[in-house]
N, C-alpha and C. Protein backbone atom coordinates (compact mmCIF):
# COMPACT_ATOMS: atom_id res chain seq x y z
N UNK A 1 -2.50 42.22 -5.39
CA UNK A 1 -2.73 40.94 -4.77
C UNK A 1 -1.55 40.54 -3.88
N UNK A 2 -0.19 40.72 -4.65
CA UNK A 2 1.05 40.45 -3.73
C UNK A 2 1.11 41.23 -2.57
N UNK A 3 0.48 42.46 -2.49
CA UNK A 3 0.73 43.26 -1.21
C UNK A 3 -0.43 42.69 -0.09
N UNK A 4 -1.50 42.37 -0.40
CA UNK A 4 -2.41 41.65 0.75
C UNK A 4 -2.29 40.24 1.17
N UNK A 5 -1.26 39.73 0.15
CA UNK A 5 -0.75 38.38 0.66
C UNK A 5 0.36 38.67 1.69
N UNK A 6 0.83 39.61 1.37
CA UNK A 6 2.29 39.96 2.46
C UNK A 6 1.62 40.64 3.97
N UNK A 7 0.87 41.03 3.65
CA UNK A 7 -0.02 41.35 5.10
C UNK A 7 -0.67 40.43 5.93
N UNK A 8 -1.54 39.75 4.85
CA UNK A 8 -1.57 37.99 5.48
C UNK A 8 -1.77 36.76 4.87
N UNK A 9 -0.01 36.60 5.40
CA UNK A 9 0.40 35.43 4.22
C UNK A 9 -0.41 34.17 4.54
N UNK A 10 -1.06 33.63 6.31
CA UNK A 10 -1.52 32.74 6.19
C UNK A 10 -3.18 32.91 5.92
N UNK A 11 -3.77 33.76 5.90
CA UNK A 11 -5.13 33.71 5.19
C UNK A 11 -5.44 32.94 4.27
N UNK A 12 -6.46 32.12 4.94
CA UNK A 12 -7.13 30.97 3.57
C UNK A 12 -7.68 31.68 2.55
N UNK A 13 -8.29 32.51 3.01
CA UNK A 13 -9.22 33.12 1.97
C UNK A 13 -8.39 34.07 1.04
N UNK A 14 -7.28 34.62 1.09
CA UNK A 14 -6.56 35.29 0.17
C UNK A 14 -5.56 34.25 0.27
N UNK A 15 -5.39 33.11 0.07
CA UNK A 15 -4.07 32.22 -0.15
C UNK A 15 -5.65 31.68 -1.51
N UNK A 16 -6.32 31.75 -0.97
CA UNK A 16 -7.13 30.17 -2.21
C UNK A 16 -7.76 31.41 -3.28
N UNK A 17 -8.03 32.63 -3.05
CA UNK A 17 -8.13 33.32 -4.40
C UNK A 17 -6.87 33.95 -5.30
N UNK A 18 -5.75 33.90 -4.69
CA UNK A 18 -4.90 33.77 -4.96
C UNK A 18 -3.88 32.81 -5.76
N UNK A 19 -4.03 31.77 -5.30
CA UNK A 19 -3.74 30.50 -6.00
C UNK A 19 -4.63 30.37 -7.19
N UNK A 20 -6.04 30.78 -6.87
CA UNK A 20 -6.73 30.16 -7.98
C UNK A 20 -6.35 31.25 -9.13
N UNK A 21 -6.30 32.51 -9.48
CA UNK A 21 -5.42 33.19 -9.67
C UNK A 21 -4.61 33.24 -10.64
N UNK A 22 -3.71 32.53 -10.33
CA UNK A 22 -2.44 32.09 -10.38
C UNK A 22 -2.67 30.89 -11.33
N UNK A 23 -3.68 30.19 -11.01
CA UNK A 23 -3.80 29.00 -11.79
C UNK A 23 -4.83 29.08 -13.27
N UNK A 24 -5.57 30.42 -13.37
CA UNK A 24 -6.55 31.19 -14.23
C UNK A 24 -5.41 31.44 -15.10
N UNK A 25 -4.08 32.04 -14.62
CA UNK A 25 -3.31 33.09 -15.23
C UNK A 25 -2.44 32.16 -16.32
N UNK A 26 -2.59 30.78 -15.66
CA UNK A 26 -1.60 29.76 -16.50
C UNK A 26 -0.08 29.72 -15.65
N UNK A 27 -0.47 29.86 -14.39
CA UNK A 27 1.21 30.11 -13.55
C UNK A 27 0.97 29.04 -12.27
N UNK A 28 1.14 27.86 -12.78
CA UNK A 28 0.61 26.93 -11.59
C UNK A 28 1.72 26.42 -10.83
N UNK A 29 3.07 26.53 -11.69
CA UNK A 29 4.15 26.49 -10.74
C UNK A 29 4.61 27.16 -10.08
N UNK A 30 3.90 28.33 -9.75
CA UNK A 30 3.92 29.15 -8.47
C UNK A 30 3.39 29.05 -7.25
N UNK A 31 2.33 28.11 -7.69
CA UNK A 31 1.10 27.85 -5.91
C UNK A 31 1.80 27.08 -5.30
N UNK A 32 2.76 25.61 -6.22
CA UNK A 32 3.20 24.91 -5.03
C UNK A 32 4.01 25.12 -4.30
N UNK A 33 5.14 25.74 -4.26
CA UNK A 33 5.94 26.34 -3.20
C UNK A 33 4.48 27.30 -2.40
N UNK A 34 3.91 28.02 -2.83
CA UNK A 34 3.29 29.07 -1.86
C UNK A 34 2.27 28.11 -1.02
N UNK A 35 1.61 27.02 -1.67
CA UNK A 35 0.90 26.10 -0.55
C UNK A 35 1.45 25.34 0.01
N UNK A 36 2.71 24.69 -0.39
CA UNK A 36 3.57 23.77 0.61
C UNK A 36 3.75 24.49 1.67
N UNK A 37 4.56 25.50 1.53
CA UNK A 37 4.81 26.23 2.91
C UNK A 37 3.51 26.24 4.09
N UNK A 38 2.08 26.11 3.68
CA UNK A 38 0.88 26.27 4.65
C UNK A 38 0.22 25.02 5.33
N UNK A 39 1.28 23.92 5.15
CA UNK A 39 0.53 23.02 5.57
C UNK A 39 0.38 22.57 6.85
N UNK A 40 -0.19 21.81 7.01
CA UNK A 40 -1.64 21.32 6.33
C UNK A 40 -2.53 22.21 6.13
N UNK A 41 -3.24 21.96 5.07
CA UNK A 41 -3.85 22.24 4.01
C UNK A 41 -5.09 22.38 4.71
N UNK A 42 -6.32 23.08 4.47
CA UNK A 42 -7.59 22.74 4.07
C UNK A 42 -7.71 22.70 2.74
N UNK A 43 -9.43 21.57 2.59
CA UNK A 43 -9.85 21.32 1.38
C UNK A 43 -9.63 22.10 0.26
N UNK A 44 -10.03 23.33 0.47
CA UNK A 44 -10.23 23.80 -0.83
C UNK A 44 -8.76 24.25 -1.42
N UNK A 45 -7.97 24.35 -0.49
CA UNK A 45 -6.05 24.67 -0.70
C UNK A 45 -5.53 23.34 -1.09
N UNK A 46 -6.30 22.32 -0.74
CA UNK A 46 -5.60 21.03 -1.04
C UNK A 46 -5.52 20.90 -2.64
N UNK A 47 -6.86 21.24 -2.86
CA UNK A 47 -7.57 21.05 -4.81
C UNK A 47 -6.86 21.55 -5.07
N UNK A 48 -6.64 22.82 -4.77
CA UNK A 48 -5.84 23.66 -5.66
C UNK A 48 -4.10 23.41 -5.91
N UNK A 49 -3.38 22.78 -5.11
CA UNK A 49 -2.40 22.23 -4.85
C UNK A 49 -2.73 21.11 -6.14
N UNK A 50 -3.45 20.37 -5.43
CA UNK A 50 -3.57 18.82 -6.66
C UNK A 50 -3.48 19.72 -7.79
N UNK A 51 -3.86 20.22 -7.90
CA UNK A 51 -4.64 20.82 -9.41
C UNK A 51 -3.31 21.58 -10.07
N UNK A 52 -2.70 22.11 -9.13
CA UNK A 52 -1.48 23.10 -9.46
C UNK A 52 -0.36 21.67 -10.44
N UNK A 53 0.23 20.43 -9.41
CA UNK A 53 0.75 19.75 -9.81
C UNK A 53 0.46 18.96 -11.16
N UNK A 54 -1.02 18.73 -11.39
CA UNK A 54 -1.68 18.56 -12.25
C UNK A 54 -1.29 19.05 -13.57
N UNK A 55 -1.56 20.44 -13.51
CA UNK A 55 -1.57 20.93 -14.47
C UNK A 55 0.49 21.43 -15.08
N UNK A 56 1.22 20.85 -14.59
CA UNK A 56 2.66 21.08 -14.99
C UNK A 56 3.15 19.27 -15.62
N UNK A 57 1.97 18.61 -15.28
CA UNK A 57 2.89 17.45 -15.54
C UNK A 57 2.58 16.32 -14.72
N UNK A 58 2.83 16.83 -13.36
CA UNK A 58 2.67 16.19 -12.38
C UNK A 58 1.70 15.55 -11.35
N UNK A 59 1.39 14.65 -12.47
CA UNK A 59 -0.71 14.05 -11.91
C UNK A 59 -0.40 12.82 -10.77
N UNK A 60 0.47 12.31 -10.64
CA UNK A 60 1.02 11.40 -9.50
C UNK A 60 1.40 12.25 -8.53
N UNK A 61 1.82 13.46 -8.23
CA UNK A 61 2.03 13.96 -7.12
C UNK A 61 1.07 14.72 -6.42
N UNK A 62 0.12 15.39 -7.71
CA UNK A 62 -1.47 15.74 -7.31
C UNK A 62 -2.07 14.60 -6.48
N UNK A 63 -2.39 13.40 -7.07
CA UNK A 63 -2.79 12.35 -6.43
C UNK A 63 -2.36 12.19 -5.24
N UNK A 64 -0.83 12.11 -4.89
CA UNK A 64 -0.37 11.79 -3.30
C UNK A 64 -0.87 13.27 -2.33
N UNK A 65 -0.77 14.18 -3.19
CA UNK A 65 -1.23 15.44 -2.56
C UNK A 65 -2.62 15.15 -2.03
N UNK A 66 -3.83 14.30 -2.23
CA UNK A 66 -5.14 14.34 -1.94
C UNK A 66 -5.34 13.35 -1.25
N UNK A 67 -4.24 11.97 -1.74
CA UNK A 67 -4.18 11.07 -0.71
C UNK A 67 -3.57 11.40 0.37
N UNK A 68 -2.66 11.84 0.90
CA UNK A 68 -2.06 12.53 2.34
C UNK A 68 -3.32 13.40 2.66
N UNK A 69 -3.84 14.17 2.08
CA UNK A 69 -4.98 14.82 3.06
C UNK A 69 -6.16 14.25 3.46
N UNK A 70 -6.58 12.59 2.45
CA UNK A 70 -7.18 11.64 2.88
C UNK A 70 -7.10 11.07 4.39
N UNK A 71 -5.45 10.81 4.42
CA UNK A 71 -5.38 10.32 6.06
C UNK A 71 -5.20 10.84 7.21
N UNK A 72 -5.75 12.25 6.91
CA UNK A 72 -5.94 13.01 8.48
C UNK A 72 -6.74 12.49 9.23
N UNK A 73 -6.71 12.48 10.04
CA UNK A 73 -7.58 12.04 11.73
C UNK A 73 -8.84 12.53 11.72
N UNK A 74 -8.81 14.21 11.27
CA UNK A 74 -9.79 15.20 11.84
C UNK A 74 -10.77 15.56 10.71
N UNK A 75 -10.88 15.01 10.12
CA UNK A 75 -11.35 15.33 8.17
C UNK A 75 -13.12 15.19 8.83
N UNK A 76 -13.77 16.06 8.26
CA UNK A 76 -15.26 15.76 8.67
C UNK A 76 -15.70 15.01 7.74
N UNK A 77 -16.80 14.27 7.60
CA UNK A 77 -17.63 13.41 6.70
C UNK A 77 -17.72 14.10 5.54
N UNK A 78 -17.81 14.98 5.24
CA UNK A 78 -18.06 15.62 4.31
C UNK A 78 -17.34 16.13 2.81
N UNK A 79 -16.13 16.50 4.10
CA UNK A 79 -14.44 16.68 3.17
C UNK A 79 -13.91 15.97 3.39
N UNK A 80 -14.10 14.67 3.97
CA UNK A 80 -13.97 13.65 3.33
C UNK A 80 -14.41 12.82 2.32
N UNK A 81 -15.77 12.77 1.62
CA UNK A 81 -16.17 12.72 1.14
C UNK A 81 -16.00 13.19 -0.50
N UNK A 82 -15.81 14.75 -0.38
CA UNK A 82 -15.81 15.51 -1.40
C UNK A 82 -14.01 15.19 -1.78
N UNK A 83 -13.45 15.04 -0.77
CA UNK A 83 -11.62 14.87 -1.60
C UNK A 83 -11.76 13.12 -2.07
N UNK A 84 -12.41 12.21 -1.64
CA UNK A 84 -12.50 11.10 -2.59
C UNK A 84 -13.16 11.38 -3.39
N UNK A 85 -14.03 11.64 -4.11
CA UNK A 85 -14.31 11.96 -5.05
C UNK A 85 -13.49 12.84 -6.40
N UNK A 86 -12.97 13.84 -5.61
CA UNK A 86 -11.98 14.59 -6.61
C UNK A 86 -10.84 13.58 -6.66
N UNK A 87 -10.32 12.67 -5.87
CA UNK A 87 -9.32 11.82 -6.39
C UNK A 87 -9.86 10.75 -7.05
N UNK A 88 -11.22 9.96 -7.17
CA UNK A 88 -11.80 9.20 -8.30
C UNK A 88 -11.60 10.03 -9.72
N UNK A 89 -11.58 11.50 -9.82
CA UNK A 89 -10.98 12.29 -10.87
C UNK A 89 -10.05 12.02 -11.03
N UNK A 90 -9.30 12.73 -10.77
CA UNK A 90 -7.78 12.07 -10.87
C UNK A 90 -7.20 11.01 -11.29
N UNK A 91 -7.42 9.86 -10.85
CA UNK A 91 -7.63 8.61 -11.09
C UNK A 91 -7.71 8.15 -12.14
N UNK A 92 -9.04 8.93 -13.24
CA UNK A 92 -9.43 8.66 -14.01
C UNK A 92 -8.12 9.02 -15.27
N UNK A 93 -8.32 7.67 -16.30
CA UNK A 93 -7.36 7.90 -16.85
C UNK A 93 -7.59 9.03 -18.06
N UNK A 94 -6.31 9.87 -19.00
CA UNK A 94 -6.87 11.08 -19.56
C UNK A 94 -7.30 10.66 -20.99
């Protein structure tokens, strides 16, 4: 997996099976350095980011993580849509 990430490190599609991955494996403090570096984000890199911070502790920085991708300009109806909703998750208390 590390060698097709080094071939192409910005690929969504091997950055988000990768991460997810990573986050299966129980190693979630590894995605956020590897998705910070890609930003901005698409949706499905964003979750996984929230989700990464999430799962170490850090559910307030997940949250700002989904709210900053909330106030993009260019967000379609849709993913917009679908990231409020995953932050009404969030939200929710545990």
């Amino acid at each position: 997996m590390k060698r097709a990430l080094a071939r192409a490190p910005h690929d969504e599609e091997m950055l988000l099976f990768y991460s997810s991955e990573l986050g299966k494996r129980g190693r979630p403090g590894e995605i956020i350095p590897l998705l910070k570096a890609e930003e901005p984000l698409p949706l499905s890199l964003t979750i996984n980011l929230a989700l990464a911070h999430s799962q170490i502790g850090e559910g307030e920085k997940g949250r700002e993580v989904l709210k900053h991708y909330l106030q993009r300009p260019d967000l379609s109806r849709e993913d917009k849509s679908r990231a409020e909703r995953i932050l009404k998750e969030f939200e929710k208390p545990s």
